[in-house]
Protein backbone atom coordinates (compact mmCIF):
# COMPACT_ATOMS: atom_id res chain seq x y z
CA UNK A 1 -23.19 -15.49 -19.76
CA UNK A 2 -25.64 -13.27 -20.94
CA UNK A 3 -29.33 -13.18 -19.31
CA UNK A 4 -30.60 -10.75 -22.47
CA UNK A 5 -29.90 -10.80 -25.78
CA UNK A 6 -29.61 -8.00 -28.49
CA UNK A 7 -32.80 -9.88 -30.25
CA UNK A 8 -34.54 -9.75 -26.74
CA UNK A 9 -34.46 -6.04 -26.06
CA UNK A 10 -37.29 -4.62 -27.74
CA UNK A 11 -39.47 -6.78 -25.91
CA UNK A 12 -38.53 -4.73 -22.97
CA UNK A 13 -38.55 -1.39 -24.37
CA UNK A 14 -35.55 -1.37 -25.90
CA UNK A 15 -36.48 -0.02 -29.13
CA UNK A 16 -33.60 1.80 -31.82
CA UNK A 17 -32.17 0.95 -34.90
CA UNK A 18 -28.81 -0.17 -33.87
CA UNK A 19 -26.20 -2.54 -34.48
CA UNK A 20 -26.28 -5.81 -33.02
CA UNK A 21 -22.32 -5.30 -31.90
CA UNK A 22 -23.13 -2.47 -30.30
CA UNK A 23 -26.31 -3.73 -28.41
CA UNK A 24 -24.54 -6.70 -27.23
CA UNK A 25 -21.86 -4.17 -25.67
CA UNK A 26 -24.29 -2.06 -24.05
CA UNK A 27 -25.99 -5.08 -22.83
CA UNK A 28 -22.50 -6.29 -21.15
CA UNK A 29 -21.68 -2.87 -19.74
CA UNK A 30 -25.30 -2.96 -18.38
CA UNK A 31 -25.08 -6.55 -17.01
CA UNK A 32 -22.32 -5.53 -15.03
CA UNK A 33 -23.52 -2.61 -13.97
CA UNK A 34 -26.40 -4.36 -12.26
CA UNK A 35 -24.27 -7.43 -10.86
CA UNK A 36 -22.30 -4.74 -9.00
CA UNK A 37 -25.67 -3.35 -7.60
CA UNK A 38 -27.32 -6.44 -6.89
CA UNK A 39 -24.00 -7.64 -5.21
CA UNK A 40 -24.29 -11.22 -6.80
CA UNK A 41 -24.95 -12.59 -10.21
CA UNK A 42 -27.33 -12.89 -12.82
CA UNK A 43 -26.70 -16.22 -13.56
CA UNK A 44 -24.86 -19.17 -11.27
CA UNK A 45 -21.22 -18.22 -11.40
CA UNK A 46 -18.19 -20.00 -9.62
CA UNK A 47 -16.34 -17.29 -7.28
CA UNK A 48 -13.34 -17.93 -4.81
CA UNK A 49 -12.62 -16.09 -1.96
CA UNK A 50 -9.22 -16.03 0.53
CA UNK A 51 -9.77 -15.19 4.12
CA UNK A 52 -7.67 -15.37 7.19
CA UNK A 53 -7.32 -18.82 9.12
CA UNK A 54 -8.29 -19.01 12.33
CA UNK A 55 -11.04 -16.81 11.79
CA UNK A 56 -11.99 -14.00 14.66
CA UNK A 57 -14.99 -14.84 14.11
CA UNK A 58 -16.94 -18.56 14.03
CA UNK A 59 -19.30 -17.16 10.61
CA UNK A 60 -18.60 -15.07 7.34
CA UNK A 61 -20.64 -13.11 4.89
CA UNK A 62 -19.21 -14.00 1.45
CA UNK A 63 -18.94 -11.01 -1.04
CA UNK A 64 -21.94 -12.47 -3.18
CA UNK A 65 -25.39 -12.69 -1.78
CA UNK A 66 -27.72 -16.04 -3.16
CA UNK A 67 -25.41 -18.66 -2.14
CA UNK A 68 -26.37 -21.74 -3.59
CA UNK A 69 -23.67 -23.93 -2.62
CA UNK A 70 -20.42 -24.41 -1.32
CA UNK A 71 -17.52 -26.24 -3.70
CA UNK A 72 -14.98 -26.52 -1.33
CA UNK A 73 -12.97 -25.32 1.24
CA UNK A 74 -9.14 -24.75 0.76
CA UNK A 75 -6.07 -24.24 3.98
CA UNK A 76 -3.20 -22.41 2.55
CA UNK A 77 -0.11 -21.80 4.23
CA UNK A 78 2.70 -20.29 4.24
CA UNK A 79 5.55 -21.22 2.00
CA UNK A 80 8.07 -21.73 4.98
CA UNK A 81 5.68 -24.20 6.57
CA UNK A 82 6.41 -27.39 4.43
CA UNK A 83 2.74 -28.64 4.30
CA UNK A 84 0.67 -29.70 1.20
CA UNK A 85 -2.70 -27.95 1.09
CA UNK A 86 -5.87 -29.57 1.50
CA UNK A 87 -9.12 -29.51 0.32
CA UNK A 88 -12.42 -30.74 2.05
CA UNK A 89 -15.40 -30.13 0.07
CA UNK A 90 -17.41 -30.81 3.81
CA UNK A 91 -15.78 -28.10 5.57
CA UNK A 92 -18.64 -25.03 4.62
CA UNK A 93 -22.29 -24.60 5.85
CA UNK A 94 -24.52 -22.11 4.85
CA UNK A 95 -26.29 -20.41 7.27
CA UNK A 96 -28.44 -18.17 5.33
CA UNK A 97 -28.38 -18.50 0.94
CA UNK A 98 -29.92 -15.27 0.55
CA UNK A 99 -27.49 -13.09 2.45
CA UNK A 100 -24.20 -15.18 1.58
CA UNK A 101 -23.33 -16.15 5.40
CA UNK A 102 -21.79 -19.04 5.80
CA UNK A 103 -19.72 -21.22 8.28
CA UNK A 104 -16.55 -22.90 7.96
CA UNK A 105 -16.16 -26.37 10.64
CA UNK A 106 -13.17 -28.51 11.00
CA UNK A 107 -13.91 -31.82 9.03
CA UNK A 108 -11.29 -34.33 9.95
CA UNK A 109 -9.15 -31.77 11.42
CA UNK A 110 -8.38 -30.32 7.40
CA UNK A 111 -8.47 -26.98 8.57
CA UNK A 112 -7.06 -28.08 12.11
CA UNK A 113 -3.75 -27.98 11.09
CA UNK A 114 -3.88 -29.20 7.53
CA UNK A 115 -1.90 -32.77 8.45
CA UNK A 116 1.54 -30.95 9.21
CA UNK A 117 3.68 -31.54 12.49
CA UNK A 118 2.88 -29.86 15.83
CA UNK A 119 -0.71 -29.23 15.01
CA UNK A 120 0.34 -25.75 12.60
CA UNK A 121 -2.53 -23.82 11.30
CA UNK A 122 -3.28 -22.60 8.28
CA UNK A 123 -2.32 -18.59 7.46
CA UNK A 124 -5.39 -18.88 4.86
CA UNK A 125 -9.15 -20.35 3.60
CA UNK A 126 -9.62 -20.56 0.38
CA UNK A 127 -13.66 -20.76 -0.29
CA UNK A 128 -14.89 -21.57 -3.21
CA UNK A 129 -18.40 -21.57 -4.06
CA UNK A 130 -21.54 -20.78 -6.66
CA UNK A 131 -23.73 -17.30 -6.29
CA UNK A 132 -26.50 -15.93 -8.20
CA UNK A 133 -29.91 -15.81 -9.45
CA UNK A 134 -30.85 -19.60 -9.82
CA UNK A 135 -31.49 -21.02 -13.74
CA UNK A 136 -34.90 -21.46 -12.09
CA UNK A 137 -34.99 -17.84 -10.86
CA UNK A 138 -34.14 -16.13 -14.18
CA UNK A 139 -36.74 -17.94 -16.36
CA UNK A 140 -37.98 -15.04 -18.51
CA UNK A 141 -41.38 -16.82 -17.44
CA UNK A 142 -41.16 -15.45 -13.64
CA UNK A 143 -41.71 -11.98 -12.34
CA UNK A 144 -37.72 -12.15 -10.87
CA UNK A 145 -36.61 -13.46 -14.65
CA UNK A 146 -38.72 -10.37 -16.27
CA UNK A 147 -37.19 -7.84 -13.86
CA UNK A 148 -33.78 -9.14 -14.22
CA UNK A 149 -34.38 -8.37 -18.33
CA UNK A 150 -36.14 -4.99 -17.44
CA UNK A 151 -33.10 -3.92 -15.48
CA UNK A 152 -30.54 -5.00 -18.02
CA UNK A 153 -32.67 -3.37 -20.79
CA UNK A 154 -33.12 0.60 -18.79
CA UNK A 155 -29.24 0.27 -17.96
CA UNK A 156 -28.54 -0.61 -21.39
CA UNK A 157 -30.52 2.25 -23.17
CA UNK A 158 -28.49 4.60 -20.82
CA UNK A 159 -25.16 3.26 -22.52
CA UNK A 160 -26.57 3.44 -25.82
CA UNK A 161 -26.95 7.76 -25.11
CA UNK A 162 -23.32 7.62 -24.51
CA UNK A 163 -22.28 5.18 -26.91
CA UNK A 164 -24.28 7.60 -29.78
CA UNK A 165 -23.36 10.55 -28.39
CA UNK A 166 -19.83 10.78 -29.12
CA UNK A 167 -18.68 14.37 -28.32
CA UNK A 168 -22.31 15.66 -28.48
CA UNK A 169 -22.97 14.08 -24.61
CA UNK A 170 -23.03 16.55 -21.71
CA UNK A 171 -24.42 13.84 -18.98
CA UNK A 172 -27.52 13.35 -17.81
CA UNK A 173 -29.67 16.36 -16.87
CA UNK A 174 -33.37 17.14 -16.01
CA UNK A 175 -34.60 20.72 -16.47
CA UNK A 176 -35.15 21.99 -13.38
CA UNK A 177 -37.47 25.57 -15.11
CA UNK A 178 -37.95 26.83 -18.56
CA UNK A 179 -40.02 29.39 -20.16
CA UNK A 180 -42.44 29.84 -23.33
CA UNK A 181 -41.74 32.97 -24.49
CA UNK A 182 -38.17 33.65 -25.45
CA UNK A 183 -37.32 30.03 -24.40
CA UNK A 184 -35.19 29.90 -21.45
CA UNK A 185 -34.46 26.67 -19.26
CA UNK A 186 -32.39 26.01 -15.97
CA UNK A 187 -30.66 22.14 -15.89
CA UNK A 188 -29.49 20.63 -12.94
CA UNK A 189 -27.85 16.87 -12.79
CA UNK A 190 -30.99 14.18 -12.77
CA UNK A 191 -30.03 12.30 -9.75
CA UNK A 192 -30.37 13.80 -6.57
CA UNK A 193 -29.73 10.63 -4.29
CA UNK A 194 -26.77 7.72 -4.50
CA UNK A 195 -27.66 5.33 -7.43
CA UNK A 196 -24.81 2.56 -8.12
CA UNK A 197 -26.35 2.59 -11.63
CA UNK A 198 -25.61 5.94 -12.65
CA UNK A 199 -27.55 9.10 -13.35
CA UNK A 200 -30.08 9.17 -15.77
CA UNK A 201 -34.00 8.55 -15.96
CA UNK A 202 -33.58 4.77 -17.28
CA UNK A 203 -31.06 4.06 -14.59
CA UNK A 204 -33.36 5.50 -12.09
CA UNK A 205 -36.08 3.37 -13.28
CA UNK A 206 -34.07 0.54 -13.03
CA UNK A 207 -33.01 1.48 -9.05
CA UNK A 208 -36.33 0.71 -7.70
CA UNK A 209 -36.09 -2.77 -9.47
CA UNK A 210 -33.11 -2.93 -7.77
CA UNK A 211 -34.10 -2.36 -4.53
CA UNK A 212 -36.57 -4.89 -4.53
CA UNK A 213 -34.34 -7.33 -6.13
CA UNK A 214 -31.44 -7.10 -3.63
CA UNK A 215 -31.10 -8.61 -0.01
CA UNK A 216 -30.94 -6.81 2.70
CA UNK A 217 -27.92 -7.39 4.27
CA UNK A 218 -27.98 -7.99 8.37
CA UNK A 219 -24.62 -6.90 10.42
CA UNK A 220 -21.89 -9.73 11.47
CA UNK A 221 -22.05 -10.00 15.11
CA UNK A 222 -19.24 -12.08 16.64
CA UNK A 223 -20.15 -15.56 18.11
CA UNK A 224 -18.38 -17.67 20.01
């Protein structure tokens, strides 16, 4: 689902005359554009993950950061095992909603060994669960709800160059000297340091939202 509209843009600087079709496109390559760089989504989204059962260690850090909750829990085994799978919507704890780290416990031995003969564990967890920027969070009436739409709008007006560019677009450059007299200039590539945005002035903008948007995310030390 959309956070910004085509109708919305302008609001945040997103002036041009172009088609709505075509702002709505550069607003979806834009939106996921910045859900890659955020590492979660813009709105509350359903995601399930598979990991390896036993764990090695007793925690995990999902892919998506802003874990709201936890749907269920999943064991999977192997075909040759004979065993149903089973689902315990009890068996996840988050540990911290900001960074995605969560733990998985036995509840009613589920995971144990998934109700099948001589105590078998499961080759797989299935997690299932809901990430993103809360409905709450991306009220275009909050500072985090007006960044969101600032970010979506400077990522958008970078795929509008290459969307109206056609053959004409030679990437994004800055001039690095030029002259008056018998004009002369030197261009080099705009961005000098990693941006999972892009190159480009807008999507360089839109980086230092970014930055202050997205969680910093600790190393997974093994517990016991």
């Amino acid at each position: 689902m959309s956070l910004l509209t085509p109708g919305e843009m302008n609001s945040y600087g997103g002036t041009g005359s172009f088609d709505t079709d075509t702002l709505q496109m550069a607003i979806d390559l834009s939106e996921f554009d910045v859900e890659h760089a955020l590492g979660t989504f813009l709105t509350p989204t359903t995601v399930s993950e598979e990991y390896p059962w036993p764990l090695l260690t007793s925690q995990i850090m999902l892919t998506h950061n802003r874990v709201t909750s936890i749907t269920s829990v999943t064991a999977k085994h192997s075909l040759n095992s004979e065993c149903e799978w089973t689902e315990d919507t009890e068996c996840g704890v988050i540990l911290n909603s900001l960074q995605g780290i969560v733990r998985l416990v036995g509840c009613n031995l589920s995971l144990g060994d998934c109700g099948c003969a001589s105590g078998l564990v499961p080759d797989r967890a299935v997690i299932t669960y809901i990430a993103g920027f809360t409905d709450a969070e991306g009220l275009e009436t909050t500072a985090t709800g007006k960044a969101l739409r600032m970010l979506i709008t400077l990522r958008a007006r970078e795929w509008l160059k290459i969307l109206y560019a056609g053959d004409s677009w030679d990437g994004a450059y800055s001039i690095k000297s030029w002259r008056s007299m018998d004009y002369s200039e030197q261009r080099e590539l705009a961005a000098k340091t990693f941006n999972p945005l892009g190159p480009g002035p807008f999507s360089e903008e839109a980086y230092r939202l970014i930055e202050r948007l997205r969680p910093y995310r600790a190393v997974m030390l093994r517990s016991g």
